[in-house]
C-alpha atoms as a PDB file:
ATOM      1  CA  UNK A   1       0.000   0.000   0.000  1.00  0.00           C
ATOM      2  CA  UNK A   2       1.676   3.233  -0.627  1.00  0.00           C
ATOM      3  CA  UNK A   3       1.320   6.112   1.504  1.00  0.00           C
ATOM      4  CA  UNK A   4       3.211   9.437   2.290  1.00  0.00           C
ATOM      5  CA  UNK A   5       6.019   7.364   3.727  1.00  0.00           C
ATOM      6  CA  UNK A   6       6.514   5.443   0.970  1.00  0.00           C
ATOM      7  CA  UNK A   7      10.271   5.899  -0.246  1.00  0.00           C
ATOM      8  CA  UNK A   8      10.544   7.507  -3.388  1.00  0.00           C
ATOM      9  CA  UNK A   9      13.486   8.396  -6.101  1.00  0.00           C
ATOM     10  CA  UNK A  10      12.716  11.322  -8.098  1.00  0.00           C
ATOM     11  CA  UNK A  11      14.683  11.299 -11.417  1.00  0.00           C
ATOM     12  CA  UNK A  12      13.451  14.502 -12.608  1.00  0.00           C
ATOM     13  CA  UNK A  13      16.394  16.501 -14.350  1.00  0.00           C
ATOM     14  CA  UNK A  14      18.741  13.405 -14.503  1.00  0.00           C
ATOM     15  CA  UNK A  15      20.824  12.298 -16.927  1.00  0.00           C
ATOM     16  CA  UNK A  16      19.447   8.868 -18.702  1.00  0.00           C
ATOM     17  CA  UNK A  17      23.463   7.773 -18.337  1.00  0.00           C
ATOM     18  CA  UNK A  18      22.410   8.248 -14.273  1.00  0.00           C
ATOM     19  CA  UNK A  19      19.297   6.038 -14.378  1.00  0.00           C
ATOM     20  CA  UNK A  20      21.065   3.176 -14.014  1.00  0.00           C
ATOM     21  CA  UNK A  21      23.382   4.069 -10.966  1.00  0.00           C
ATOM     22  CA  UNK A  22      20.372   5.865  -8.938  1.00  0.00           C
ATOM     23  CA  UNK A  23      17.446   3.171  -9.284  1.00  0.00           C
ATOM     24  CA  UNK A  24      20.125   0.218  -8.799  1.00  0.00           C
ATOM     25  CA  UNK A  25      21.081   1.685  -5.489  1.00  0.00           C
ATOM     26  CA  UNK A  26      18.144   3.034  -4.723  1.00  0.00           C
ATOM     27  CA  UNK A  27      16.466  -0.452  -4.675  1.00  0.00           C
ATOM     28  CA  UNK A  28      19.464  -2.050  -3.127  1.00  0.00           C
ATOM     29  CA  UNK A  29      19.493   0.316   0.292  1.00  0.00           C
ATOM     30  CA  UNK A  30      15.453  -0.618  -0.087  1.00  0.00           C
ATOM     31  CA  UNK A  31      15.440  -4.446   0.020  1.00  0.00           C
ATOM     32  CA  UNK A  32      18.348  -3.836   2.976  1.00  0.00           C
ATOM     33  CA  UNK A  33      16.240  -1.590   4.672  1.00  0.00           C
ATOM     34  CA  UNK A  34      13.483  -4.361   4.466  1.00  0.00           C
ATOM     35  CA  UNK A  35      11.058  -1.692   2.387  1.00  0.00           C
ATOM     36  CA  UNK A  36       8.712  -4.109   0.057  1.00  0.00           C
ATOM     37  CA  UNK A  37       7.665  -1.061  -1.735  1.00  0.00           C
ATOM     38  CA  UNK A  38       8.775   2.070  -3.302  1.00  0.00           C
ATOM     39  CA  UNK A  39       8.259   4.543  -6.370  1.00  0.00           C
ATOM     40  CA  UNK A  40       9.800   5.873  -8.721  1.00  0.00           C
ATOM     41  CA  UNK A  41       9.291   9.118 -10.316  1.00  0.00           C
ATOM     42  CA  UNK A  42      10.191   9.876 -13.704  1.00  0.00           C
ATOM     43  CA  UNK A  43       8.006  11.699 -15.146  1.00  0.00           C
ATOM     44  CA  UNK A  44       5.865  11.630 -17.969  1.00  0.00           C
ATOM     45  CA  UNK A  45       6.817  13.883 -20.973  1.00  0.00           C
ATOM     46  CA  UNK A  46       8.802  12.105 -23.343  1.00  0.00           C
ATOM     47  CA  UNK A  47       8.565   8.494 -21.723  1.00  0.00           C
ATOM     48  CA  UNK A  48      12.989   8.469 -21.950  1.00  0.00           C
ATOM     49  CA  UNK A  49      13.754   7.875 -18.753  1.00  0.00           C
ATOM     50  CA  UNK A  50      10.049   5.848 -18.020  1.00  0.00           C
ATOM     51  CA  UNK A  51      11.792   3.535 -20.508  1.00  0.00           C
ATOM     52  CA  UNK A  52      14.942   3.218 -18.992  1.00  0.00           C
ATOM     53  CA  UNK A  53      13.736   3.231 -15.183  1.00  0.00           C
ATOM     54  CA  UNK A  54      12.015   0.211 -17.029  1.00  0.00           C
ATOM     55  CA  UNK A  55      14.747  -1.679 -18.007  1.00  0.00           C
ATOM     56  CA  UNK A  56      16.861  -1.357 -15.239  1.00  0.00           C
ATOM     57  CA  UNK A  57      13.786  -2.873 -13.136  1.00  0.00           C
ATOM     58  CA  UNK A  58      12.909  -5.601 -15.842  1.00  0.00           C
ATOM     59  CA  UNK A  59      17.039  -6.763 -15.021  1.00  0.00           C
ATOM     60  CA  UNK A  60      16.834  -6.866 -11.304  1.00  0.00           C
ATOM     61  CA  UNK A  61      16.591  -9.730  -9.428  1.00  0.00           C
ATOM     62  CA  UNK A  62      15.550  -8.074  -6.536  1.00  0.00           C
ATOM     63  CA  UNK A  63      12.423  -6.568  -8.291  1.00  0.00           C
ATOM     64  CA  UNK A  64       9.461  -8.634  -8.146  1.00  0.00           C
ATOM     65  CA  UNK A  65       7.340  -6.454  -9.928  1.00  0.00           C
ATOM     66  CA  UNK A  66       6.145  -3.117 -11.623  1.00  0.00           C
ATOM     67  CA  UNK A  67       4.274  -0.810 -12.948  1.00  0.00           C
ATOM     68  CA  UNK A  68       2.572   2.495 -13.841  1.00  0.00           C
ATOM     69  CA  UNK A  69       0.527   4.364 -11.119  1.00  0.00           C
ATOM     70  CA  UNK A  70      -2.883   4.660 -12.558  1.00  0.00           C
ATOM     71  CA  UNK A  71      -3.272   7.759 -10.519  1.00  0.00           C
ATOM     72  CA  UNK A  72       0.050   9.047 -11.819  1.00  0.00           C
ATOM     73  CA  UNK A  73       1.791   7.865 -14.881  1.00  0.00           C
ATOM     74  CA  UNK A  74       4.673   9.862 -13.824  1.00  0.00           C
ATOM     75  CA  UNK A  75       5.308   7.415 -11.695  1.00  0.00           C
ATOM     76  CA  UNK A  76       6.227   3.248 -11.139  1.00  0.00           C
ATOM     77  CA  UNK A  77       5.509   1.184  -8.357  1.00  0.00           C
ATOM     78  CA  UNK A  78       7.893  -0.869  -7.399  1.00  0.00           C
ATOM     79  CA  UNK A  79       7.419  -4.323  -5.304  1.00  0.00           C
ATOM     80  CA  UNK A  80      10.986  -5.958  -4.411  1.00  0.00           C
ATOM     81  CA  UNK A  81      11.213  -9.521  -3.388  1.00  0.00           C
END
């Protein structure tokens, strides 16, 4: 269930070469931390980074799913193992 204390990664303004660092480590402190969810933001103009916030989740074993907020397509949900 995601609430206000959900963690969250905002990736506005980054560099797509970043994506890759920031969600990777992002999930990683996560899953140590014990969090089962978290978001993503990326934002929803040209659907780059969506894309690659994508396929850096689609490649990590730690993800067990994701997917679009229906309230916000700006953002992914994230469930991790």
């Amino acid at each position: 269930m995601i609430t206000h204390k959900t963690p969250r990664l905002d990736l506005h303004g980054e560099e797509r070469a970043l994506v890759y660092a920031l969600v990777a480590e992002f999930i990683n402190d996560n899953y140590k931390l014990g969090n089962k969810e978290i978001v993503i933001i990326h934002g929803k103009s040209t659907n780059i980074l969506t894309k690659e916030v994508h396929n850096v989740l689609r490649d990590n074993k730690l993800v067990k799913k994701y997917y679009l907020n229906n309230w916000n397509i700006g953002e992914t949900i994230v469930e991790l193992i």
